[in-house]
PDB file of N, CA and C in Angstrom:
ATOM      1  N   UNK A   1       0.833  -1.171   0.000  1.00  0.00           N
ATOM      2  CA  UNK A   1       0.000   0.000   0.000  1.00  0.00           C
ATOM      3  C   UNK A   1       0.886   1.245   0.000  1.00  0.00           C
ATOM      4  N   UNK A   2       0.341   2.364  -0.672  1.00  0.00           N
ATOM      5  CA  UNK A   2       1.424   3.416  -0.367  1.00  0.00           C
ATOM      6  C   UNK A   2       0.657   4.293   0.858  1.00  0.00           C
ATOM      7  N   UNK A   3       1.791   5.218   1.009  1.00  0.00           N
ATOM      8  CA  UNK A   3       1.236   6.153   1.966  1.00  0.00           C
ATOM      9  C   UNK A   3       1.754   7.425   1.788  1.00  0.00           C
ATOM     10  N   UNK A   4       0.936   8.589   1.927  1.00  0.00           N
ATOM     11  CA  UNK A   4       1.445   9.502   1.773  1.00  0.00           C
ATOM     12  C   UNK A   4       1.854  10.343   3.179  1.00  0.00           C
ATOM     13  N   UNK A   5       3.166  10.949   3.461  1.00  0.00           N
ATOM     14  CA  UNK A   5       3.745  11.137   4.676  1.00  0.00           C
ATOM     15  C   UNK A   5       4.200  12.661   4.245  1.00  0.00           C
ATOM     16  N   UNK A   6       3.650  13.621   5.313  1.00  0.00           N
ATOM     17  CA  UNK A   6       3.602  15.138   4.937  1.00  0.00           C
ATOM     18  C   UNK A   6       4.289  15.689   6.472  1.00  0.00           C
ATOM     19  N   UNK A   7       5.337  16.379   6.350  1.00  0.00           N
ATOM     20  CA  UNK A   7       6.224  16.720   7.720  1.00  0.00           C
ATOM     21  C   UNK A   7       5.208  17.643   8.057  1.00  0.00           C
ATOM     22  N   UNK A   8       5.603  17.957   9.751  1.00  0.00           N
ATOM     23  CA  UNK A   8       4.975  19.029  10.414  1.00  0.00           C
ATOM     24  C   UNK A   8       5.893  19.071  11.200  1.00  0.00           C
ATOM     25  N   UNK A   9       5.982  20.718  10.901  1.00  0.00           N
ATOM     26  CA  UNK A   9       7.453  20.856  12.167  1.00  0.00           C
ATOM     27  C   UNK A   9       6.688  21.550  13.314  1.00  0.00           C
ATOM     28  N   UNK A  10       7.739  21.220  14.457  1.00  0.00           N
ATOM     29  CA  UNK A  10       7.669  20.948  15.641  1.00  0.00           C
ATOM     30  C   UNK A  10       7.632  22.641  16.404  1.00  0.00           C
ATOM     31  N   UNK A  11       6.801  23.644  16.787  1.00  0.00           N
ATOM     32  CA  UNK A  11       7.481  24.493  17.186  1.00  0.00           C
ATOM     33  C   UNK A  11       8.434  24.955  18.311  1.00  0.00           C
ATOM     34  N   UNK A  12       9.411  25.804  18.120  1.00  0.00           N
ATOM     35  CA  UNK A  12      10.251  26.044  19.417  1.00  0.00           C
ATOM     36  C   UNK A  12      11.617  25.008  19.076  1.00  0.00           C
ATOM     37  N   UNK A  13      11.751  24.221  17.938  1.00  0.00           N
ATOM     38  CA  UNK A  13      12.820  23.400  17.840  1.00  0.00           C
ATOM     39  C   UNK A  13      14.075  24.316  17.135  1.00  0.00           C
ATOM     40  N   UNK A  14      15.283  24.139  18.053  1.00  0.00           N
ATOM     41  CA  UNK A  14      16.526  24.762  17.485  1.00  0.00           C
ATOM     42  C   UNK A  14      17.307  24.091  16.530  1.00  0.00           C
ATOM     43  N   UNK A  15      16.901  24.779  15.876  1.00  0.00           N
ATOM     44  CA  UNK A  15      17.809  24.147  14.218  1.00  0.00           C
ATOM     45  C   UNK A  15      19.633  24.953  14.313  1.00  0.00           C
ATOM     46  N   UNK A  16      20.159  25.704  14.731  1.00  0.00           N
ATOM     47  CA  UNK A  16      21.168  25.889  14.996  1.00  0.00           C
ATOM     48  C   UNK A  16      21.703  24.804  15.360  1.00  0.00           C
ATOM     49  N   UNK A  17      23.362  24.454  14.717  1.00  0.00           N
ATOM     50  CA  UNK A  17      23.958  23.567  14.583  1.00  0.00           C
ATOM     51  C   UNK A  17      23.521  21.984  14.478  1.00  0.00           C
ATOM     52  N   UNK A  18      22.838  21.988  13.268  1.00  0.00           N
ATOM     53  CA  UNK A  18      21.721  20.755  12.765  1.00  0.00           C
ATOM     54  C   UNK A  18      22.490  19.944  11.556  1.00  0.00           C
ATOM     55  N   UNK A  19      23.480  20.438  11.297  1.00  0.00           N
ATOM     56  CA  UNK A  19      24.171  19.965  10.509  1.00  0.00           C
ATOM     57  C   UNK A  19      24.552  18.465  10.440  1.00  0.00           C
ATOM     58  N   UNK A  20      25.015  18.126  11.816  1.00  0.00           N
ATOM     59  CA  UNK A  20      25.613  16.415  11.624  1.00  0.00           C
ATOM     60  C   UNK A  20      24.401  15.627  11.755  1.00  0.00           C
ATOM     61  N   UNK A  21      23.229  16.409  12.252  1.00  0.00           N
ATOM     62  CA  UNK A  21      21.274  15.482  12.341  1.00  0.00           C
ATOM     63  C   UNK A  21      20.787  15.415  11.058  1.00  0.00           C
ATOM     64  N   UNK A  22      21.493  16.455   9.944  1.00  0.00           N
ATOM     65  CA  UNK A  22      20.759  16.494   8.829  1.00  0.00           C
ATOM     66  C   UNK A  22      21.341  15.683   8.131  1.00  0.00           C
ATOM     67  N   UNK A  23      22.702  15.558   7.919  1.00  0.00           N
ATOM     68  CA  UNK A  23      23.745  14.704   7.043  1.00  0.00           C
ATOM     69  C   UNK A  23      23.111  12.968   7.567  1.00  0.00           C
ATOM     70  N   UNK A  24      22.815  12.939   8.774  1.00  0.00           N
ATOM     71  CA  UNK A  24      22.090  12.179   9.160  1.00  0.00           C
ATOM     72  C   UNK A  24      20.790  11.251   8.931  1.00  0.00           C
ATOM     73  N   UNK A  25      20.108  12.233   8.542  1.00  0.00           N
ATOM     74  CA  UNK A  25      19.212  12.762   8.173  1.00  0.00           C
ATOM     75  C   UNK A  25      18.834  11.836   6.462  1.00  0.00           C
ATOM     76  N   UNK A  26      19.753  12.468   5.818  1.00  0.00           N
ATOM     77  CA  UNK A  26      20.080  11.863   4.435  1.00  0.00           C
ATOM     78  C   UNK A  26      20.412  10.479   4.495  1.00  0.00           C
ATOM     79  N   UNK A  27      21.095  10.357   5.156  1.00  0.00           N
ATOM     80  CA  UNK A  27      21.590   8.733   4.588  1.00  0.00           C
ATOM     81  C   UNK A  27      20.628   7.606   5.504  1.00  0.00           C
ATOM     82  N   UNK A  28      20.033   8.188   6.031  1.00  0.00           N
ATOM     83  CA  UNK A  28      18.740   7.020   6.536  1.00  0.00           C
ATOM     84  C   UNK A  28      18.211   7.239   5.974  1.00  0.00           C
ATOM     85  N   UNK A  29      17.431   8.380   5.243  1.00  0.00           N
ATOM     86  CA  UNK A  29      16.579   8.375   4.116  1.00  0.00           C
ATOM     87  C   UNK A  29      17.205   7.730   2.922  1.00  0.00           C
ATOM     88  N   UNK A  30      17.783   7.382   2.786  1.00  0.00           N
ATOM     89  CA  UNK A  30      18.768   6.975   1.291  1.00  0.00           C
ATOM     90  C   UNK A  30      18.266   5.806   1.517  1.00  0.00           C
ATOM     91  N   UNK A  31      18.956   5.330   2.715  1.00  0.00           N
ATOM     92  CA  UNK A  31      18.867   3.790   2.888  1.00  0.00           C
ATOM     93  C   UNK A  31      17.596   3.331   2.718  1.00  0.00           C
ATOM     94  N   UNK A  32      16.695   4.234   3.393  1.00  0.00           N
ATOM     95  CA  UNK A  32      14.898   3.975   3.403  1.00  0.00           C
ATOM     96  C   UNK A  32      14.143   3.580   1.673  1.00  0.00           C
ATOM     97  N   UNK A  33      14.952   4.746   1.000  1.00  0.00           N
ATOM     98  CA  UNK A  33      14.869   4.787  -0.559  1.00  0.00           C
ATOM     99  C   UNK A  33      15.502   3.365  -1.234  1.00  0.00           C
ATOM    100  N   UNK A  34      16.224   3.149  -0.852  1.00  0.00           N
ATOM    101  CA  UNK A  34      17.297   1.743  -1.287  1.00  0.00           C
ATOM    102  C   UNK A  34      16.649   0.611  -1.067  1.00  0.00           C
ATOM    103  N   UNK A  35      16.019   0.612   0.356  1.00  0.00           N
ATOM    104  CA  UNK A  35      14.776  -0.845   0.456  1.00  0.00           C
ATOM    105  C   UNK A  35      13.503  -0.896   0.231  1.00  0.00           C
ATOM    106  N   UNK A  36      13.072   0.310  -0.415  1.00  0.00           N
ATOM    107  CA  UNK A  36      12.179   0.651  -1.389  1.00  0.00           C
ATOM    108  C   UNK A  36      10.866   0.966  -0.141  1.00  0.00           C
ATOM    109  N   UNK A  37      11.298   1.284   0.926  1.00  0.00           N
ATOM    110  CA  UNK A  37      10.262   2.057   1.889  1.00  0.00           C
ATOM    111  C   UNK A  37       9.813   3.463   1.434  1.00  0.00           C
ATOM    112  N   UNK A  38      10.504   4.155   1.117  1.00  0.00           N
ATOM    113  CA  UNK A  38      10.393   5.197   0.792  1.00  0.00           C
ATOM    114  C   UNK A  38      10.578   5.554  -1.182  1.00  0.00           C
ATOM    115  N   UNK A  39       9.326   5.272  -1.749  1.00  0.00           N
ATOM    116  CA  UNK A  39       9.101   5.560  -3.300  1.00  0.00           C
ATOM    117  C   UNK A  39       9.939   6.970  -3.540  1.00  0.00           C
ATOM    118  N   UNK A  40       9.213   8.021  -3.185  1.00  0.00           N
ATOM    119  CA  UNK A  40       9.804   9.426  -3.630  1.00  0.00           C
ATOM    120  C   UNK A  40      10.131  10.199  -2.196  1.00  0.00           C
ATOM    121  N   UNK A  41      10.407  11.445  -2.811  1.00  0.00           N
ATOM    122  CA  UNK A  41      10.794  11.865  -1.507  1.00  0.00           C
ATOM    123  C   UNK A  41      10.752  13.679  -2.219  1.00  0.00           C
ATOM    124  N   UNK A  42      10.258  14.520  -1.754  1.00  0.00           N
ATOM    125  CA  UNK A  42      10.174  16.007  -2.203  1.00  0.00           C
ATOM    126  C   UNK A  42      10.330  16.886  -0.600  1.00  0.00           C
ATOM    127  N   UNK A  43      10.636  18.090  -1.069  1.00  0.00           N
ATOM    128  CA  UNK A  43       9.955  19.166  -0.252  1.00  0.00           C
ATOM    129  C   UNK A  43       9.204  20.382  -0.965  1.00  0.00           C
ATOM    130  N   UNK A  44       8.086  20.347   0.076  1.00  0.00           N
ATOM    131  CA  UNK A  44       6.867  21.710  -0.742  1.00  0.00           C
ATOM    132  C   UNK A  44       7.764  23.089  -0.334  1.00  0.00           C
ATOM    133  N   UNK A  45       6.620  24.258  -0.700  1.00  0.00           N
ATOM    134  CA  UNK A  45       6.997  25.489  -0.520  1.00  0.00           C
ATOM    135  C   UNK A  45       8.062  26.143   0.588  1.00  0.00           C
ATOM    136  N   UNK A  46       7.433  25.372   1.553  1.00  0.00           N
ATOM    137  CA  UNK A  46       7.669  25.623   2.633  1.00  0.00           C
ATOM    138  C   UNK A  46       8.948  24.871   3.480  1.00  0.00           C
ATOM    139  N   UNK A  47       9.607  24.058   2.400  1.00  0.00           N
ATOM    140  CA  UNK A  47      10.875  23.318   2.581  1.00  0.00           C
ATOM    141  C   UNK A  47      10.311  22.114   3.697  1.00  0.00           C
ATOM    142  N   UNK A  48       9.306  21.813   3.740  1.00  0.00           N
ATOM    143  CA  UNK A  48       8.667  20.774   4.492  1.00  0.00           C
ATOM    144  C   UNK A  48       8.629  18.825   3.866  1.00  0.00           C
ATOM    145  N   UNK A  49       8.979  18.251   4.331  1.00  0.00           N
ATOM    146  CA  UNK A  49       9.100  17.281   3.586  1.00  0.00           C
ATOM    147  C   UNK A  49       8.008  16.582   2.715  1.00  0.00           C
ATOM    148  N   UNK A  50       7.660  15.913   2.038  1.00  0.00           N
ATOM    149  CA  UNK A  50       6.520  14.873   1.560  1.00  0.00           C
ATOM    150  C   UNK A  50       7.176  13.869   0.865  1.00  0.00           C
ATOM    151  N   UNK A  51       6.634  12.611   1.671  1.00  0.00           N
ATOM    152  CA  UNK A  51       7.227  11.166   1.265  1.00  0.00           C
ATOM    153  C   UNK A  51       5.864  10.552   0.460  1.00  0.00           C
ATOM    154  N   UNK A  52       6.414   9.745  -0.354  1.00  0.00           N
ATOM    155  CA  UNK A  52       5.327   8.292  -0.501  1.00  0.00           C
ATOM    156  C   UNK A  52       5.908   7.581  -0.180  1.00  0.00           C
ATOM    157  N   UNK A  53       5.155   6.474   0.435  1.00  0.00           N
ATOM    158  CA  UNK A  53       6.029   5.484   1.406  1.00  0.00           C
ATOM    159  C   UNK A  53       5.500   4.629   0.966  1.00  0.00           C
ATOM    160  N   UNK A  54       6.231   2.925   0.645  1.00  0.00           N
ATOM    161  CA  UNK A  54       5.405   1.665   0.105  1.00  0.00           C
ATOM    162  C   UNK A  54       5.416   0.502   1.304  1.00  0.00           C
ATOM    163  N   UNK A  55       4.360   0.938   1.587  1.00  0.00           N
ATOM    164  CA  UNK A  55       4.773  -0.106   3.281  1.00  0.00           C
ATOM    165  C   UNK A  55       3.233  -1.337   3.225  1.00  0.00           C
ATOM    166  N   UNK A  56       3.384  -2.122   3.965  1.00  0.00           N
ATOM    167  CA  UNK A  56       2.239  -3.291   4.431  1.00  0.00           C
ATOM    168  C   UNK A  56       1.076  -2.594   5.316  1.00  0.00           C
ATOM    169  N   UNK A  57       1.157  -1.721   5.894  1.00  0.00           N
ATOM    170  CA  UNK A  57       0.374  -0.899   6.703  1.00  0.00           C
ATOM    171  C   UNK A  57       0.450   0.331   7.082  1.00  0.00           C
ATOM    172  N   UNK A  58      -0.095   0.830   7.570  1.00  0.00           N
ATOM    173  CA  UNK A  58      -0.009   2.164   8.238  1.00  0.00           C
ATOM    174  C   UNK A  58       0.772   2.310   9.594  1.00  0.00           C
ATOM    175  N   UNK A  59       1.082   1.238  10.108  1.00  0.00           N
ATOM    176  CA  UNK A  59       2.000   0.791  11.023  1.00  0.00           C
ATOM    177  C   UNK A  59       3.347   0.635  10.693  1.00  0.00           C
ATOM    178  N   UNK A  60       3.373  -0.264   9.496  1.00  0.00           N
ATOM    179  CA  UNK A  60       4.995  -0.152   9.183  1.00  0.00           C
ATOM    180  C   UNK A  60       5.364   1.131   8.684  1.00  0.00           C
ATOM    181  N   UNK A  61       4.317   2.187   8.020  1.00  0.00           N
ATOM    182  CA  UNK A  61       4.643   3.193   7.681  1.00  0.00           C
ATOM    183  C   UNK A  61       4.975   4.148   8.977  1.00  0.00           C
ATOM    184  N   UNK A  62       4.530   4.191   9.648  1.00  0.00           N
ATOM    185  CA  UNK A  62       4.704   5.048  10.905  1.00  0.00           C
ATOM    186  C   UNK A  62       6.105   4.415  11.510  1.00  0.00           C
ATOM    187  N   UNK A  63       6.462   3.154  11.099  1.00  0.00           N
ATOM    188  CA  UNK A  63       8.081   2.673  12.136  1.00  0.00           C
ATOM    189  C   UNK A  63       8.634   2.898  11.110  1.00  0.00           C
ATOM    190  N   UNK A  64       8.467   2.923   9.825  1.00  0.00           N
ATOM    191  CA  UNK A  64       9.562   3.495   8.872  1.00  0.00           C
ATOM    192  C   UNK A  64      10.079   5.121   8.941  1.00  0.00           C
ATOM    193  N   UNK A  65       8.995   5.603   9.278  1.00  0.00           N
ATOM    194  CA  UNK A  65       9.055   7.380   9.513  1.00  0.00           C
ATOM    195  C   UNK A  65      10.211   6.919  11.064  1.00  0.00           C
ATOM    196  N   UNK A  66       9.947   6.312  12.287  1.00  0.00           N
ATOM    197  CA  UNK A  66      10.481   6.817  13.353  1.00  0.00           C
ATOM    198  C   UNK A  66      12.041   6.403  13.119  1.00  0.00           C
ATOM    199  N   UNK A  67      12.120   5.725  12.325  1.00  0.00           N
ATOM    200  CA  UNK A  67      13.961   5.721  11.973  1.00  0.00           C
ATOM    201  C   UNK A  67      14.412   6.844  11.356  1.00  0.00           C
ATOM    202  N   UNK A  68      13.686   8.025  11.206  1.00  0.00           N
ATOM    203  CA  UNK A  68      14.357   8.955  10.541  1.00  0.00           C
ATOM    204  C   UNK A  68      15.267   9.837  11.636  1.00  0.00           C
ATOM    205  N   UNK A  69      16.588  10.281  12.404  1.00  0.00           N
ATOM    206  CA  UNK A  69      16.997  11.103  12.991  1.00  0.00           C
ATOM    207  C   UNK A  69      16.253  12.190  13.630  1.00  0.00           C
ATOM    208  N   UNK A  70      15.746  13.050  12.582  1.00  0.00           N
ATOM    209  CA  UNK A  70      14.816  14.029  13.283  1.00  0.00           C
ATOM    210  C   UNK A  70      13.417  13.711  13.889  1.00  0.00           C
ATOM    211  N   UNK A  71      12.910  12.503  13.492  1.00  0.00           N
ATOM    212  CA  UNK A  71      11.396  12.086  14.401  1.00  0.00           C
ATOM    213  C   UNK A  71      12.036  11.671  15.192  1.00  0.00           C
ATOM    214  N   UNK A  72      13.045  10.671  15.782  1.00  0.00           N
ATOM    215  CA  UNK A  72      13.615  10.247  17.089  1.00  0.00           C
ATOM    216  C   UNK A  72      14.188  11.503  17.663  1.00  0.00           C
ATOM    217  N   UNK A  73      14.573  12.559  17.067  1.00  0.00           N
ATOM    218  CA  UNK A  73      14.799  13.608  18.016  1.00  0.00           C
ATOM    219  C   UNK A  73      14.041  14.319  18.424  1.00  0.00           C
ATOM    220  N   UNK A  74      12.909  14.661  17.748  1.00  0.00           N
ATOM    221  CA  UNK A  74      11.482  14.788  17.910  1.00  0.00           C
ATOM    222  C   UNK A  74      11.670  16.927  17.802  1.00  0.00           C
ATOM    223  N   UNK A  75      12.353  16.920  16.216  1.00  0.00           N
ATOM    224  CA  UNK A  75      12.289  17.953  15.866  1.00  0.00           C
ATOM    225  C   UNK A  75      11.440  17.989  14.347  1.00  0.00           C
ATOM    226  N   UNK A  76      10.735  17.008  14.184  1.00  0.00           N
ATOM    227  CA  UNK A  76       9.974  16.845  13.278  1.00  0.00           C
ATOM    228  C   UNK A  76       9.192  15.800  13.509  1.00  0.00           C
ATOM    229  N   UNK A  77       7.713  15.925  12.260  1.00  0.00           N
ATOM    230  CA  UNK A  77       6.375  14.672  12.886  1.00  0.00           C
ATOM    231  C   UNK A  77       6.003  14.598  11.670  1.00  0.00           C
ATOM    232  N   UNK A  78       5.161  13.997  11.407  1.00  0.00           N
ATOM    233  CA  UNK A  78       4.633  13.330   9.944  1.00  0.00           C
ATOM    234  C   UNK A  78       3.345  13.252  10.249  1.00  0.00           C
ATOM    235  N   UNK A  79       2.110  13.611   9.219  1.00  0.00           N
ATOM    236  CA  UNK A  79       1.092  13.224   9.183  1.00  0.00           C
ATOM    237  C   UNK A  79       0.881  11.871   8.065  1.00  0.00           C
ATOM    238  N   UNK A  80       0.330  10.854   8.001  1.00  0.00           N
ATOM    239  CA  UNK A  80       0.201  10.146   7.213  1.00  0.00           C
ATOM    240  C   UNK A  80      -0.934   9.395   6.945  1.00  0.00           C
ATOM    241  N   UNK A  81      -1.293   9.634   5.686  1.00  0.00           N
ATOM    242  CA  UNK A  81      -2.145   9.315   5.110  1.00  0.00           C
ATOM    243  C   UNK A  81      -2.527   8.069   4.427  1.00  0.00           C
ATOM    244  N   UNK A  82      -3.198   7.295   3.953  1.00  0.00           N
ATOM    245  CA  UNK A  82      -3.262   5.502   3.342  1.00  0.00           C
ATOM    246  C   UNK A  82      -3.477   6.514   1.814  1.00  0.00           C
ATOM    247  N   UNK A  83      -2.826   6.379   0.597  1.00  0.00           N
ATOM    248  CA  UNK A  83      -3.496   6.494  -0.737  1.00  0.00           C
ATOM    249  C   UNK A  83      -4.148   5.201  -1.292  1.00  0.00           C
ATOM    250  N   UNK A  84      -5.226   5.762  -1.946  1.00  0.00           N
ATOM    251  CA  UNK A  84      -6.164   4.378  -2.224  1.00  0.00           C
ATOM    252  C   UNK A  84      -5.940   4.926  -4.316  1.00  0.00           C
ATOM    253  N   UNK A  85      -6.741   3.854  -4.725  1.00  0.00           N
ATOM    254  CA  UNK A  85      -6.683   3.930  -6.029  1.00  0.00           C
ATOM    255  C   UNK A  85      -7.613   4.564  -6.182  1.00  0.00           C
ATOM    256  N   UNK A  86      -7.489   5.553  -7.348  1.00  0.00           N
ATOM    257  CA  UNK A  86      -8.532   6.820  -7.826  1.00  0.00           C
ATOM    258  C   UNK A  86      -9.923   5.610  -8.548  1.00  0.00           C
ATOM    259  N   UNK A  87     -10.887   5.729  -8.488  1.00  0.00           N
ATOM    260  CA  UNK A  87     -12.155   4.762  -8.778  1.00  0.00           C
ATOM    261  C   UNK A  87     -12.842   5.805  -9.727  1.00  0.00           C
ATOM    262  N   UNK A  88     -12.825   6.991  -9.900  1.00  0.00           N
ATOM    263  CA  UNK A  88     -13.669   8.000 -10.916  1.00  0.00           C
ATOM    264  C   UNK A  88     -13.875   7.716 -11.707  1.00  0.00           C
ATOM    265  N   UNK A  89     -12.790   6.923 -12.581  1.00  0.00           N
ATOM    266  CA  UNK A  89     -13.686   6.795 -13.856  1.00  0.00           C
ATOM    267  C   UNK A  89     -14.606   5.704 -14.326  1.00  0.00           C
ATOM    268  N   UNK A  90     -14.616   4.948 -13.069  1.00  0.00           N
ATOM    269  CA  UNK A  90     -15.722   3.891 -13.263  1.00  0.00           C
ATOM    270  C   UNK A  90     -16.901   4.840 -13.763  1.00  0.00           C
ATOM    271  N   UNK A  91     -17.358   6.595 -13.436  1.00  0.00           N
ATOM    272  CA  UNK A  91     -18.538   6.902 -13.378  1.00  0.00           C
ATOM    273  C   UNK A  91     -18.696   6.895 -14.845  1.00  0.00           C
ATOM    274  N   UNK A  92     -17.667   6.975 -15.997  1.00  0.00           N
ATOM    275  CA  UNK A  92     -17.702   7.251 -17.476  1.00  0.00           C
ATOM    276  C   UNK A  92     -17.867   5.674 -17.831  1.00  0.00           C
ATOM    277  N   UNK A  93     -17.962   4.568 -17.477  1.00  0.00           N
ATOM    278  CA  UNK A  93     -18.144   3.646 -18.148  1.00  0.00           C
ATOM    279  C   UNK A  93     -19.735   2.860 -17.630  1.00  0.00           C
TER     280      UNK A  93
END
């Protein structure tokens, strides 16, 4: 199933000297990308993250998010969503 996973940052979190959490940061996401947990990976306007995630549940999706550095540091959170298959055009046939 995929899932769609949309950051929400945390307020009051000090991002000053975030550097070795972020480099961090990356290569667990890499790895996440590499075992195919993590399909894509963007940030919106707002430099906020958005994942699709290909997980068995909404559970493994949520323990795939808490290996990320910044959710265990708990300077970032994820909302996540189940995507289902679009059904609309059944209404044209």
């Amino acid at each position: 199933m995929k899932y769609l996973a949309t950051e929400i940052e945390i307020e009051g979190v000090d991002w000053s000297n975030s550097d070795a959490i972020l480099k961090e940061e990356a290569k667990v996401a890499l790895s996440l990308f590499e075992r195919g947990l993590i399909r894509e990976m963007y940030f919106d306007e707002d430099h906020c993250a958005v994942l699709i995630l290909e997980c068995q549940s909404k559970t493994e999706a949520e323990e795939t998010l808490q290996q990320l550095p910044l959710v265990k540091a708990g300077m970032i959170k994820f909302e996540i969503k189940e995507l289902k298959p679009y059904t609309g055009f059944s209404r044209l046939l």
